[in-house]
N, C-alpha and C. Protein backbone atom coordinates (compact mmCIF):
# COMPACT_ATOMS: atom_id res chain seq x y z
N UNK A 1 -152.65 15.42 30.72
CA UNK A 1 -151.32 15.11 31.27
C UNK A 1 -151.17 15.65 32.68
N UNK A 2 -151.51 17.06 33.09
CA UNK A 2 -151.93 17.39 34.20
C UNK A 2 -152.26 16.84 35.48
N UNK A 3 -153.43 15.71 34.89
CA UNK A 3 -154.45 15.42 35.84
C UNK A 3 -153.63 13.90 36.09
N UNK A 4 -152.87 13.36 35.02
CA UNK A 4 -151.85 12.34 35.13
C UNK A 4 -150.84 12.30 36.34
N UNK A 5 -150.19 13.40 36.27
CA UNK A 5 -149.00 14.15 36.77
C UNK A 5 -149.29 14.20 38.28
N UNK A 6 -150.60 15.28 38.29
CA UNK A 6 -151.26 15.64 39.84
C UNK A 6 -151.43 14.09 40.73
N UNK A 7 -152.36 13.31 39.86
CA UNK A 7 -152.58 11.66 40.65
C UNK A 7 -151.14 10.91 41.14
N UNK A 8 -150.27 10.72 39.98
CA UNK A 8 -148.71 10.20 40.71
C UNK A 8 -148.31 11.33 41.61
N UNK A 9 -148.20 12.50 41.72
CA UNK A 9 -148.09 13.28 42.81
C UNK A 9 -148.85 12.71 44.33
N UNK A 10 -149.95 13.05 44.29
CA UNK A 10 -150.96 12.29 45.13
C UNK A 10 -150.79 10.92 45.92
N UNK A 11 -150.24 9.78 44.84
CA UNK A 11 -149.66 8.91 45.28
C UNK A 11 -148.74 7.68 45.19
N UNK A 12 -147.58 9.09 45.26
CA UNK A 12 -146.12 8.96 44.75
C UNK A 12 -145.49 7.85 45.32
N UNK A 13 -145.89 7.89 47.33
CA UNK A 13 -145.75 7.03 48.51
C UNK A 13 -146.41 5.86 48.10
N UNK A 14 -147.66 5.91 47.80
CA UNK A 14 -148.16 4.41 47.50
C UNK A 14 -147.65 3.39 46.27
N UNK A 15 -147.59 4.14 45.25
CA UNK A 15 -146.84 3.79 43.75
C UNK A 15 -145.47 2.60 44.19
N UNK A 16 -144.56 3.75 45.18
CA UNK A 16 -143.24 3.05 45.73
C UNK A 16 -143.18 2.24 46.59
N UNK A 17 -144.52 1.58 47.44
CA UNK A 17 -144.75 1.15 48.25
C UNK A 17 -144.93 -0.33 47.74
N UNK A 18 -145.93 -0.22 46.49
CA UNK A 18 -146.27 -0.93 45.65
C UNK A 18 -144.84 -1.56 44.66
N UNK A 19 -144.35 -0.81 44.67
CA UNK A 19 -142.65 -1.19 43.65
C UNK A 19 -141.45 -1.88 44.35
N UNK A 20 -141.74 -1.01 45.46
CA UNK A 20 -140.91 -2.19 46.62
C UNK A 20 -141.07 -3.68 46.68
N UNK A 21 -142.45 -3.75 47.05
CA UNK A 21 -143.32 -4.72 47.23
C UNK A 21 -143.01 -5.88 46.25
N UNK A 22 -142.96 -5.59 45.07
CA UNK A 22 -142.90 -6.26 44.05
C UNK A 22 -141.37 -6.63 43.94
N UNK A 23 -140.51 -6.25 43.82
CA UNK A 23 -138.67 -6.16 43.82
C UNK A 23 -138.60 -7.10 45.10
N UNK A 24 -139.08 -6.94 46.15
CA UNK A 24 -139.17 -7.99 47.06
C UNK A 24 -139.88 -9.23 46.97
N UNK A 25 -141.34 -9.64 46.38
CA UNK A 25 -141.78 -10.99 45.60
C UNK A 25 -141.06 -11.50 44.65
N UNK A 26 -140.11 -10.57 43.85
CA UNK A 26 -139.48 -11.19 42.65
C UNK A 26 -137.87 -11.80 43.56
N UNK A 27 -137.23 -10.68 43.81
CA UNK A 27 -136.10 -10.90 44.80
C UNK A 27 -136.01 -12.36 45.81
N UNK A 28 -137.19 -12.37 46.26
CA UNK A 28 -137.75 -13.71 46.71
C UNK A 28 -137.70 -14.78 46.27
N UNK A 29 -138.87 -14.78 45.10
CA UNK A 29 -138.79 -15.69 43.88
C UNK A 29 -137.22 -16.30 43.34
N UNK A 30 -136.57 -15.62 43.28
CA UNK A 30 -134.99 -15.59 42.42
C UNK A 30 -134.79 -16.53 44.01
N UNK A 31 -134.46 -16.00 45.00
CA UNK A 31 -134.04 -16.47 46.07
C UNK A 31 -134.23 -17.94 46.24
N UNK A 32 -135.93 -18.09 46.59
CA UNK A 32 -135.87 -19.77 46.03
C UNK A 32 -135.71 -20.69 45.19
N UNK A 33 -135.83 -20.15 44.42
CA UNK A 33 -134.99 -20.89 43.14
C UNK A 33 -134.00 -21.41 43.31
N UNK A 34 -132.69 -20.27 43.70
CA UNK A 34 -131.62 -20.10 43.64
C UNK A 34 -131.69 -21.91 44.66
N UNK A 35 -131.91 -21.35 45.65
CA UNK A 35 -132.19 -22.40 46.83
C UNK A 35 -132.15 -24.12 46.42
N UNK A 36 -133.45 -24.34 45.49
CA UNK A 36 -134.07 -25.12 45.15
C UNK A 36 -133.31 -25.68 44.04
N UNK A 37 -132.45 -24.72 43.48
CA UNK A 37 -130.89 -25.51 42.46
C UNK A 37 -129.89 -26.24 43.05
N UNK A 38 -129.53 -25.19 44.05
CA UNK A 38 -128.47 -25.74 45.62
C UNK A 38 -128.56 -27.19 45.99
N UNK A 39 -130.13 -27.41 46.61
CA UNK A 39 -130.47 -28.61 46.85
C UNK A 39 -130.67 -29.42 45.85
N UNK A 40 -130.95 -29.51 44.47
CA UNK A 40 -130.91 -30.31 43.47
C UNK A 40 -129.19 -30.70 43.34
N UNK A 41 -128.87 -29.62 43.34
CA UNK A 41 -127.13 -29.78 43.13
C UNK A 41 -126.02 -30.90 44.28
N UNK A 42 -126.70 -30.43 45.27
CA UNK A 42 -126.22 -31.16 46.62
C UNK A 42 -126.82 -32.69 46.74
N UNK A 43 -127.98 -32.67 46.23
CA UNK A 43 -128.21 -34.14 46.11
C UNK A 43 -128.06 -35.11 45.50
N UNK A 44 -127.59 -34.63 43.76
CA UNK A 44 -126.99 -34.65 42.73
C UNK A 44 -125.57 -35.19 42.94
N UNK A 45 -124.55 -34.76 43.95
CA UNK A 45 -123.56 -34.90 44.21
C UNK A 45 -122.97 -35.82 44.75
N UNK A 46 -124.46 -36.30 45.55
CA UNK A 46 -124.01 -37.63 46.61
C UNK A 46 -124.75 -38.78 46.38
N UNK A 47 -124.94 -38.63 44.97
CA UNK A 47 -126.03 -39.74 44.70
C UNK A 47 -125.50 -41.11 44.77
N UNK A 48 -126.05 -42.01 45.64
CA UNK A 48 -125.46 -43.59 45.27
C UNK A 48 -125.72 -44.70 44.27
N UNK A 49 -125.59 -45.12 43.77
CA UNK A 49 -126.37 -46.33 42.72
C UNK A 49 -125.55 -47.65 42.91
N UNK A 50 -126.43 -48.50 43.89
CA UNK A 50 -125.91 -49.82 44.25
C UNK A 50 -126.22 -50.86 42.86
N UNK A 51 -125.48 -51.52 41.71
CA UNK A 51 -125.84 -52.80 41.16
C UNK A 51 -125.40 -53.86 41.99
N UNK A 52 -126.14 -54.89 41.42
CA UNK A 52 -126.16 -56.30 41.67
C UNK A 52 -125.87 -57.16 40.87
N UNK A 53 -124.57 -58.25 41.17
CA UNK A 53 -124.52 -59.04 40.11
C UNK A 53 -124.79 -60.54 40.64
N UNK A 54 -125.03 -61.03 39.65
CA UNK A 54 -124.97 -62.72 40.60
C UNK A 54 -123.61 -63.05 39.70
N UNK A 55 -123.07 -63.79 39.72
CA UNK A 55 -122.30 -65.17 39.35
C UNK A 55 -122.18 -66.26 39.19
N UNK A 56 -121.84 -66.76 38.44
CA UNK A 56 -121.11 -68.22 37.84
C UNK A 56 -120.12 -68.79 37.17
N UNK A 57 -119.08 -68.61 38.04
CA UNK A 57 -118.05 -68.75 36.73
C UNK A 57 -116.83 -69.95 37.15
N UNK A 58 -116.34 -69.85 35.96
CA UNK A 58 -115.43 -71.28 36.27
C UNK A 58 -114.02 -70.54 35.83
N UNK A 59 -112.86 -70.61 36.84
CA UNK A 59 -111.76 -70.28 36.76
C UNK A 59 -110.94 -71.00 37.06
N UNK A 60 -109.81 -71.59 36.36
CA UNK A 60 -109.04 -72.35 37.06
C UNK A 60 -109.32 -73.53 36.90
N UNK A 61 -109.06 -74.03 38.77
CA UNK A 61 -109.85 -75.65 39.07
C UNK A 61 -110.54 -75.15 39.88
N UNK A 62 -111.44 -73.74 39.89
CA UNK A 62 -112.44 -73.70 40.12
C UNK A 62 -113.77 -73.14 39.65
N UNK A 63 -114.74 -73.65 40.38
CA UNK A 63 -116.35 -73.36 40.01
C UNK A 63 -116.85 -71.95 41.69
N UNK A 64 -116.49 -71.27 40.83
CA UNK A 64 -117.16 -70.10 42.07
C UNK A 64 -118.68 -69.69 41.59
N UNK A 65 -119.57 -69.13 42.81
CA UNK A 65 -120.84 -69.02 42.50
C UNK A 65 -121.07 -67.66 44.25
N UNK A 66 -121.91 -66.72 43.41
CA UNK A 66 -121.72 -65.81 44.66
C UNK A 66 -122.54 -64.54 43.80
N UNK A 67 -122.49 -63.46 44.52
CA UNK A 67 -123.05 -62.55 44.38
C UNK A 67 -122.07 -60.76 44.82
N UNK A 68 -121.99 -60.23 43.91
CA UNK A 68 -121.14 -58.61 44.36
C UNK A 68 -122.44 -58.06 44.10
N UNK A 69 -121.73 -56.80 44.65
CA UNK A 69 -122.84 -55.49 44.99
C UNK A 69 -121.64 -54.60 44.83
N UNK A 70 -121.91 -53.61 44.35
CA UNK A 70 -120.95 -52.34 43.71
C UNK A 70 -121.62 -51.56 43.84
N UNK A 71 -121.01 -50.06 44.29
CA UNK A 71 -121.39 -48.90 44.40
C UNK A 71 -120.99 -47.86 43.01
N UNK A 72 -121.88 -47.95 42.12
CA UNK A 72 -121.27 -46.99 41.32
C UNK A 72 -121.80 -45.39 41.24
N UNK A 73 -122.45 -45.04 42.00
CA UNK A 73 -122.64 -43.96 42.25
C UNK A 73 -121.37 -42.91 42.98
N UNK A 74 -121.99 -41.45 43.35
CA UNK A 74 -120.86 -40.13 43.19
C UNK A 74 -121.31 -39.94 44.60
N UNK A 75 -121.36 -40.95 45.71
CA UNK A 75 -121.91 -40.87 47.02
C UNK A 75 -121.98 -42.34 48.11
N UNK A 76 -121.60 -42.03 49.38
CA UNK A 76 -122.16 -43.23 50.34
C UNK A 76 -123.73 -43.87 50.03
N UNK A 77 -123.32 -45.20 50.60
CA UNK A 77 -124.99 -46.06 50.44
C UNK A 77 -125.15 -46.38 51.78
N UNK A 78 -126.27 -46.37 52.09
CA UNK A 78 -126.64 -47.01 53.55
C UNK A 78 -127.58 -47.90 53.16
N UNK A 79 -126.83 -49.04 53.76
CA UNK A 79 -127.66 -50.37 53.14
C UNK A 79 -128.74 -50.42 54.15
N UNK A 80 -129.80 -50.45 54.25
CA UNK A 80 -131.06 -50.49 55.48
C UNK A 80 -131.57 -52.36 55.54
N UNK A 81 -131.74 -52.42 54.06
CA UNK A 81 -132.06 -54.01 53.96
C UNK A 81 -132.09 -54.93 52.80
N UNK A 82 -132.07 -56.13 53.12
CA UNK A 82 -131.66 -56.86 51.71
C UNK A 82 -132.30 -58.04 52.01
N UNK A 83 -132.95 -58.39 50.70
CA UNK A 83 -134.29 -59.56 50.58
C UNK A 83 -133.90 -60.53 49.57
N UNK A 84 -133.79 -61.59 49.82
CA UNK A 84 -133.85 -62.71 48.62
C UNK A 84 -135.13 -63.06 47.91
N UNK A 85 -135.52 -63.48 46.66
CA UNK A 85 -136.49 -63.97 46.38
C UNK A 85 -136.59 -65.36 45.35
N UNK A 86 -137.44 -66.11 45.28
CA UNK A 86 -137.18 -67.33 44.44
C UNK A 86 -138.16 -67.21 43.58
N UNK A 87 -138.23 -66.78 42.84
CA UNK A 87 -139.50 -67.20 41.54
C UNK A 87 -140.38 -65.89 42.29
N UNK A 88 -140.06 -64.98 42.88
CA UNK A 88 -140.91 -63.90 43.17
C UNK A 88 -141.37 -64.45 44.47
N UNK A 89 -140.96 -65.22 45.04
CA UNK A 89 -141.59 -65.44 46.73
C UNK A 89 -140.60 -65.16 47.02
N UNK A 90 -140.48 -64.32 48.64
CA UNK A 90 -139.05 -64.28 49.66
C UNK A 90 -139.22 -65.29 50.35
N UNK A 91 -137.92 -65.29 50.59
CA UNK A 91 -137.08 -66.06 51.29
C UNK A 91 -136.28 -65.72 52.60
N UNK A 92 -136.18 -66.48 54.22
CA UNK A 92 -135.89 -66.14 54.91
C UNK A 92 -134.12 -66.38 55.01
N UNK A 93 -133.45 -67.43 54.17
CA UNK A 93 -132.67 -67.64 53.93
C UNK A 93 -132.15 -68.05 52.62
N UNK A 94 -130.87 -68.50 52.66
CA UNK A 94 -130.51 -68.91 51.18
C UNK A 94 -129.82 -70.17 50.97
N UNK A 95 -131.19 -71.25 51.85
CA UNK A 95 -130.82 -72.78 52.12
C UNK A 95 -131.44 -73.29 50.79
N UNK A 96 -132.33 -72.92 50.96
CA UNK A 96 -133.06 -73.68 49.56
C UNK A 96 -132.14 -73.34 48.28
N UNK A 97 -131.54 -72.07 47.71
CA UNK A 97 -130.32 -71.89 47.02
C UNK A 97 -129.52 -72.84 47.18
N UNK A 98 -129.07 -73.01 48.50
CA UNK A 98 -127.99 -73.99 48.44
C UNK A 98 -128.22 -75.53 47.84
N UNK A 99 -129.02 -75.74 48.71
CA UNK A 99 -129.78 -77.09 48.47
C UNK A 99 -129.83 -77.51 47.26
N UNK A 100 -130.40 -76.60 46.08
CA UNK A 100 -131.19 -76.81 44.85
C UNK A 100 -129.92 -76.82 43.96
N UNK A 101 -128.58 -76.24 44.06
CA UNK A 101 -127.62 -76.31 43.54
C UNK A 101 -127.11 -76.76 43.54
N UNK A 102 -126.82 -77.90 44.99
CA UNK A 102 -126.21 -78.56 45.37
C UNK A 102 -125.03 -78.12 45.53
N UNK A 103 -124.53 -77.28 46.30
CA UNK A 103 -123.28 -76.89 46.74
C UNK A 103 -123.00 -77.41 47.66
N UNK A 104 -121.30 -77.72 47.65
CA UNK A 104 -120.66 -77.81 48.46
C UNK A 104 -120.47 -76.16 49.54
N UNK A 105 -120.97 -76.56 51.11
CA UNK A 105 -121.14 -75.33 51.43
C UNK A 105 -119.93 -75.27 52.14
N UNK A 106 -119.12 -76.04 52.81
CA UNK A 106 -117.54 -75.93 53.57
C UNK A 106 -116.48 -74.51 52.83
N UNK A 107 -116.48 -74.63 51.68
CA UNK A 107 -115.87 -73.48 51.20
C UNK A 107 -116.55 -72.37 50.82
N UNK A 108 -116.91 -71.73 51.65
CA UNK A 108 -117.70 -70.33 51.54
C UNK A 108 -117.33 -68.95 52.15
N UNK A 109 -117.67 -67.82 51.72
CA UNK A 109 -117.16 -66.74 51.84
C UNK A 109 -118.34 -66.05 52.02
N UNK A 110 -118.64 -64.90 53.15
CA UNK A 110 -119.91 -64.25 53.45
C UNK A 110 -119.10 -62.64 53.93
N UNK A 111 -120.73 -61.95 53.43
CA UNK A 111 -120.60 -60.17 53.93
C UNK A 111 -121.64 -59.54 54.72
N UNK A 112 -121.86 -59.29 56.16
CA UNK A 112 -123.25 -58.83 56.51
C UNK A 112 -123.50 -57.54 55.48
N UNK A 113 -124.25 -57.47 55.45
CA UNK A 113 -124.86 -56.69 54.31
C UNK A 113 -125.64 -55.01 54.86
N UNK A 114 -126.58 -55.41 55.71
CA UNK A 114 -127.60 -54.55 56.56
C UNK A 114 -126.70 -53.84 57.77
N UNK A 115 -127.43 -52.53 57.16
CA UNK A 115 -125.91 -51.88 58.42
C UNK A 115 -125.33 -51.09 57.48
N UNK A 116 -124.83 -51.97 56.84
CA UNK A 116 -123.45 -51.65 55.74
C UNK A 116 -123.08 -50.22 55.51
N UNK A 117 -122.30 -48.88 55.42
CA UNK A 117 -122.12 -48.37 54.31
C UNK A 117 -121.10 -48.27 53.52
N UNK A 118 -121.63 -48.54 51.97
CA UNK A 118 -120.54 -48.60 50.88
C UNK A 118 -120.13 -47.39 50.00
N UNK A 119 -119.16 -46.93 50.32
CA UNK A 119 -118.66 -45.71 49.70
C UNK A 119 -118.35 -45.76 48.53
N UNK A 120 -118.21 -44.74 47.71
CA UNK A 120 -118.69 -44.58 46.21
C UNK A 120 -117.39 -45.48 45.68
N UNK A 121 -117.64 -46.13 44.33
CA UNK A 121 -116.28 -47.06 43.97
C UNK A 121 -116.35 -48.30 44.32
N UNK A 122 -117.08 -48.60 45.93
CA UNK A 122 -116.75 -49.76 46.60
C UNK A 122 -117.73 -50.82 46.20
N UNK A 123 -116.99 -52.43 46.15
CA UNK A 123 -117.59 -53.51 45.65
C UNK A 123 -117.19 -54.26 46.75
N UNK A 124 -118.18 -54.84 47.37
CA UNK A 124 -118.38 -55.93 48.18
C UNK A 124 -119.25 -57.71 47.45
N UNK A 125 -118.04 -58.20 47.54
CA UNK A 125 -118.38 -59.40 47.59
C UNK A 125 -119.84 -60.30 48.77
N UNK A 126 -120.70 -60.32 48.51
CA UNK A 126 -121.58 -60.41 49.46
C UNK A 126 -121.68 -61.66 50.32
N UNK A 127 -121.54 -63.15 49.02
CA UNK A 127 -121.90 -64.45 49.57
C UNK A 127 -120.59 -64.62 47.92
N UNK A 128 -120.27 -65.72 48.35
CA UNK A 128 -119.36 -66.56 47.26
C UNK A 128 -119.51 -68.39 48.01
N UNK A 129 -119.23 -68.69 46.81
CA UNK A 129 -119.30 -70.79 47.06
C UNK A 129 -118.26 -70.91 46.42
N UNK A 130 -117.24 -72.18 46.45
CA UNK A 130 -116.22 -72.60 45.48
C UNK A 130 -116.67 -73.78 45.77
N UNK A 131 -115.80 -74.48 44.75
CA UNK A 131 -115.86 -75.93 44.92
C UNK A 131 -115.18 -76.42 43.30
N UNK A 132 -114.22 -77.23 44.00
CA UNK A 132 -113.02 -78.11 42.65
C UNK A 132 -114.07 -78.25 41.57
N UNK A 133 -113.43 -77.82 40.22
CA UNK A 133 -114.27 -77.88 38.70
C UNK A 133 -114.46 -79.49 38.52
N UNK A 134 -113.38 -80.63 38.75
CA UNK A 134 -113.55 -81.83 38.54
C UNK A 134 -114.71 -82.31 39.12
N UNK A 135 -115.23 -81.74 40.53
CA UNK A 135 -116.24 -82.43 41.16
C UNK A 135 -117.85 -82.33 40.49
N UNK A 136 -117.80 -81.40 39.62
CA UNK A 136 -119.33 -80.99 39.14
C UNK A 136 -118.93 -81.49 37.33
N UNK A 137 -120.06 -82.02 36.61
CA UNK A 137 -120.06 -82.12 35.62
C UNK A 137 -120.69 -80.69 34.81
N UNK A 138 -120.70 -80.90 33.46
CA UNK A 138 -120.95 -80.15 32.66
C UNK A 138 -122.77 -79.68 33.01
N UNK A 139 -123.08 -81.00 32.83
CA UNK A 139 -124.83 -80.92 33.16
C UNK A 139 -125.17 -80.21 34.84
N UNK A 140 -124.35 -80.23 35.53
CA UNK A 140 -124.40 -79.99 36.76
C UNK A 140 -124.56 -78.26 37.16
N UNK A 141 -123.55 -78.02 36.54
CA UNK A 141 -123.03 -76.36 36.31
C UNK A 141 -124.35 -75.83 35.40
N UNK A 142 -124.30 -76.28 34.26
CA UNK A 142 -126.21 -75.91 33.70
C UNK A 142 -127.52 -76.12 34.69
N UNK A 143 -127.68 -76.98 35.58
CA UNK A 143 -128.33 -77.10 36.12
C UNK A 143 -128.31 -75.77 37.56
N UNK A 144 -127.18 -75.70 38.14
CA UNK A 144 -126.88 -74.58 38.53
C UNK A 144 -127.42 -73.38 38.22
N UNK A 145 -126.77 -73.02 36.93
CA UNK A 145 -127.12 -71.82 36.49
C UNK A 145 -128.30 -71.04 36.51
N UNK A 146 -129.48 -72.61 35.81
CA UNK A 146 -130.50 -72.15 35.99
C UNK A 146 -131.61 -72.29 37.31
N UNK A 147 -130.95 -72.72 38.55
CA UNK A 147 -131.21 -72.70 40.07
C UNK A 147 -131.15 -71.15 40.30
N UNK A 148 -129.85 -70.67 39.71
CA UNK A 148 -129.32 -69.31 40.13
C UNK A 148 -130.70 -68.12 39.36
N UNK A 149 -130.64 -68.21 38.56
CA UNK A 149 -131.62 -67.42 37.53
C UNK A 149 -133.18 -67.44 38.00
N UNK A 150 -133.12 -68.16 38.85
CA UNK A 150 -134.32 -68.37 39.45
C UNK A 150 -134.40 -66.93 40.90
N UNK A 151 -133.74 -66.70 41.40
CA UNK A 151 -133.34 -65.95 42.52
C UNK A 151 -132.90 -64.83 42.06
N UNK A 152 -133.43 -63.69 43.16
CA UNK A 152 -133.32 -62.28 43.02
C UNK A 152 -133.11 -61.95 44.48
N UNK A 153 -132.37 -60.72 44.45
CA UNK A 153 -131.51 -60.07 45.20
C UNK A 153 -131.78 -58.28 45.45
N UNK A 154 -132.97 -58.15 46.63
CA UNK A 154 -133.21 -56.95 46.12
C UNK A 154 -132.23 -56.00 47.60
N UNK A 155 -132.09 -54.85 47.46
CA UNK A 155 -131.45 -53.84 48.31
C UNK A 155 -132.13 -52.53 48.84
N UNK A 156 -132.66 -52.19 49.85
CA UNK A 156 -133.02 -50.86 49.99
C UNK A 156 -132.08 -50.17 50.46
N UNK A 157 -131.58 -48.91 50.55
CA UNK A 157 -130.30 -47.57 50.76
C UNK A 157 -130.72 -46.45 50.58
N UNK A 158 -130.34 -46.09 51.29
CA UNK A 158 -130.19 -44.20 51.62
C UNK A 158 -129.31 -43.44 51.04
N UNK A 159 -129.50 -42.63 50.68
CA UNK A 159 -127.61 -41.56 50.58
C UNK A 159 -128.02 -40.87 52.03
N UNK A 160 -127.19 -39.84 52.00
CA UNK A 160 -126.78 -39.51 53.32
C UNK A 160 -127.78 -38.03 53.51
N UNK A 161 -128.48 -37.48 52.60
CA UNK A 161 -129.93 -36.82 52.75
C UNK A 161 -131.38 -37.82 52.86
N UNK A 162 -130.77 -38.82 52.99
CA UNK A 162 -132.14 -39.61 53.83
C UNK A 162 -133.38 -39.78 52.33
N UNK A 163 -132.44 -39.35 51.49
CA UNK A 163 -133.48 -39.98 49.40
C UNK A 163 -132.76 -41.47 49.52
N UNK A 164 -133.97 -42.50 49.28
CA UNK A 164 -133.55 -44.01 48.94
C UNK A 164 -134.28 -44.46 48.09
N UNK A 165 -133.54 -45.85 47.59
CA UNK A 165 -133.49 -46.09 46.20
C UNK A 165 -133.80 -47.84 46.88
N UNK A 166 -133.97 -48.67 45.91
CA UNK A 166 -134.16 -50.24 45.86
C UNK A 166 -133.52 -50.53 44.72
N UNK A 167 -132.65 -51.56 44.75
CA UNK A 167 -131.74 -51.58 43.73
C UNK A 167 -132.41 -53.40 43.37
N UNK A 168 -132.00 -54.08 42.88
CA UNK A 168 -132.42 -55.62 42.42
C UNK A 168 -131.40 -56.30 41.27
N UNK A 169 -131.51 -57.51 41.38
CA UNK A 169 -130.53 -57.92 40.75
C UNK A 169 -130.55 -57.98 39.53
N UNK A 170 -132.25 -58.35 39.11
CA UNK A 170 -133.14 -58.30 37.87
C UNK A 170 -133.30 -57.20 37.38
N UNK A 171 -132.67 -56.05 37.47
CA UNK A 171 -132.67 -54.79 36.79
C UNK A 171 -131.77 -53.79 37.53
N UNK A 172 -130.71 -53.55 36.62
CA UNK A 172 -129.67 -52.70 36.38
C UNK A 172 -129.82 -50.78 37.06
N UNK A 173 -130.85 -50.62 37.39
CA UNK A 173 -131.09 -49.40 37.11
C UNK A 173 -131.96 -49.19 38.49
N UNK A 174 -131.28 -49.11 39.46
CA UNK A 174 -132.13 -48.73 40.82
C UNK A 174 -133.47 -47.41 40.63
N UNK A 175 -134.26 -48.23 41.67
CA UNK A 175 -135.79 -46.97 41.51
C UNK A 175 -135.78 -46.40 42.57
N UNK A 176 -136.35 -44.94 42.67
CA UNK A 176 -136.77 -44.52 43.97
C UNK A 176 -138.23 -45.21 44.48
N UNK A 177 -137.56 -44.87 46.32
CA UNK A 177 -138.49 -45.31 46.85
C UNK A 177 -138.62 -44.49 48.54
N UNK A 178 -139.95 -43.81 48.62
CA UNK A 178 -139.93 -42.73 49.96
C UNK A 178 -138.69 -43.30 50.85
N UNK A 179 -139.02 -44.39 51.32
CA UNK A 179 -137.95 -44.46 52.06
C UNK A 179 -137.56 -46.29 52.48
N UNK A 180 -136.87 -46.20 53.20
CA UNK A 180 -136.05 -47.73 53.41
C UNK A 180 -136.74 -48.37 55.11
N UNK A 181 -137.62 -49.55 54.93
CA UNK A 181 -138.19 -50.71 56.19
C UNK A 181 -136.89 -50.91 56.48
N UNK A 182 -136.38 -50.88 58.01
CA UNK A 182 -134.94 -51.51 58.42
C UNK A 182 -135.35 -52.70 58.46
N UNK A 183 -134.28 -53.95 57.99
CA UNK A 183 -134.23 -54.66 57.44
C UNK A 183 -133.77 -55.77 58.91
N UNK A 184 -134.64 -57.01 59.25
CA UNK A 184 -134.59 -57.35 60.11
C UNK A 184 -133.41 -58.87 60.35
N UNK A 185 -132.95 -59.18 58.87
CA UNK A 185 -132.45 -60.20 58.06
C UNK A 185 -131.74 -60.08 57.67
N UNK A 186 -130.30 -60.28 57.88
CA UNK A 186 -129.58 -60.67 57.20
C UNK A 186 -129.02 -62.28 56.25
N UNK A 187 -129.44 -61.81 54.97
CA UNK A 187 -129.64 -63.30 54.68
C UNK A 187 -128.17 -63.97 54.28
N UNK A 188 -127.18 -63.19 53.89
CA UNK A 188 -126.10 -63.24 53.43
C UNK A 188 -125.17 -62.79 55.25
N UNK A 189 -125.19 -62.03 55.64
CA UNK A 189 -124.49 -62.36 57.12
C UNK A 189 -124.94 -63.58 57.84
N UNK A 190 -126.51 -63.79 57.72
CA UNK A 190 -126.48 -65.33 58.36
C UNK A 190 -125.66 -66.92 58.07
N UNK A 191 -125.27 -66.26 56.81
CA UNK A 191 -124.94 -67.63 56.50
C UNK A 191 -123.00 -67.97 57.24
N UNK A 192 -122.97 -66.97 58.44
CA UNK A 192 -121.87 -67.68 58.97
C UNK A 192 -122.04 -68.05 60.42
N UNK A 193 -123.44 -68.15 60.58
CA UNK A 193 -123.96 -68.43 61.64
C UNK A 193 -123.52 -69.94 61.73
N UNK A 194 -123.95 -70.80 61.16
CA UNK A 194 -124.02 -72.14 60.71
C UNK A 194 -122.61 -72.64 59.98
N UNK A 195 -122.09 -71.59 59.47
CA UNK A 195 -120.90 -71.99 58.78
C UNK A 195 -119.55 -73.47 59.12
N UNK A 196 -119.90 -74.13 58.62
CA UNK A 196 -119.09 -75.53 59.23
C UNK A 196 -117.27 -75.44 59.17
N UNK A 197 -116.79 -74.87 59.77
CA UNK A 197 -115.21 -74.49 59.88
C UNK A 197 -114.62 -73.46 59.06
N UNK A 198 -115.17 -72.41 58.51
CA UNK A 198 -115.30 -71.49 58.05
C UNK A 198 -114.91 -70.40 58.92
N UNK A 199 -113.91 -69.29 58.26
CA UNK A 199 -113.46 -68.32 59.13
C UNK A 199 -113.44 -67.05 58.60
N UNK A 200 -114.18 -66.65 57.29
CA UNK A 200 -114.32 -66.03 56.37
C UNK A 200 -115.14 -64.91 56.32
N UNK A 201 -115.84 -64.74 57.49
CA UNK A 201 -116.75 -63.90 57.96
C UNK A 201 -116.27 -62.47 58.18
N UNK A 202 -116.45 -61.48 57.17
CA UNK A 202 -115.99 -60.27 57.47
C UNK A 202 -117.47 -59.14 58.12
């Protein structure tokens, strides 16, 4: 016990040097953690989750056909870019949509999209069509439908720590993705480029 006693004597300074040392790696440890909750927490907070819906519906004496985008996330979205696709090919526009549906395009309603940010809650109407229910038959509106079902609607966004997501119309449940290509297209703001007496352009 002696020879125990004499050695921690000896090196009492180093022992505490060593104990410090350690209370400070752990102290540390705790520290980033602590840190590394913060930032889980903070990112957690502002998370965005853009869905996509398409449409078809008949109200009234009318046949509307269009597309919302809703923010249901606990955070801003920064829309960077937005892609159409037909059967899994993109698309530079959404003529051939039109075309294949045969819409009447005079009554239309458009949203630039790219750019955008949508704050948490917020639903933007993106693209909408109307057109009188008498003018389309039963077979017509089916035929529609499945024009529409053919086409996808995808979204890349940011929250406001620069984490982004790709949202799609074909699945409910946005994915991560490193980060967002700025988006050179607007395919849904273009369409009031051309717009034939249309004033609807927000």
């Amino acid at each position: 016990m002696d020879k125990i006693a004499n050695w921690f004597r000896r090196n009492f300074q180093i022992i505490t040097a060593l104990a410090a040392m350690a209370v400070s790696v752990i102290a540390l440890f705790v520290a980033w953690d602590q840190s590394r909750v913060m930032r889980a927490q903070q990112h957690g907070a502002v998370i965005p989750a853009l869905q996509i819906d398409g449409f078809v519906s008949g109200e009234g004496r009318q046949l509307s056909v269009g597309v919302n985008v809703f923010n249901n996330g606990v955070g801003p979205a920064f829309v960077e870019s937005v892609e159409v696709y037909r059967n899994g090919v993109r698309q530079d526009s959404l003529a051939a949509l039109l075309e294949g549906m045969g819409l009447d395009t005079r009554d239309r309603s458009w949203t630039s999209m790219v750019g955008r940010v949508m704050a948490p809650g917020q639903t933007i109407q993106a693209a909408r069509f109307q057109m009188p229910m008498d003018s389309v038959s039963a077979a017509q509106i089916a035929e529609m439908t499945t024009e529409f079902s053919r086409w996808e609607t995808r979204i890349c966004y940011c929250s406001v720590f620069d984490r982004c997501w790709s949202a799609t119309s074909q699945n409910a449940r946005p994915s991560r993705v490193d980060q967002c290509e700025p988006g050179t297209i607007d395919v849904f703001g273009d369409l009031g480029i051309s717009a034939p007496g249309s004033e609807d352009d927000q």
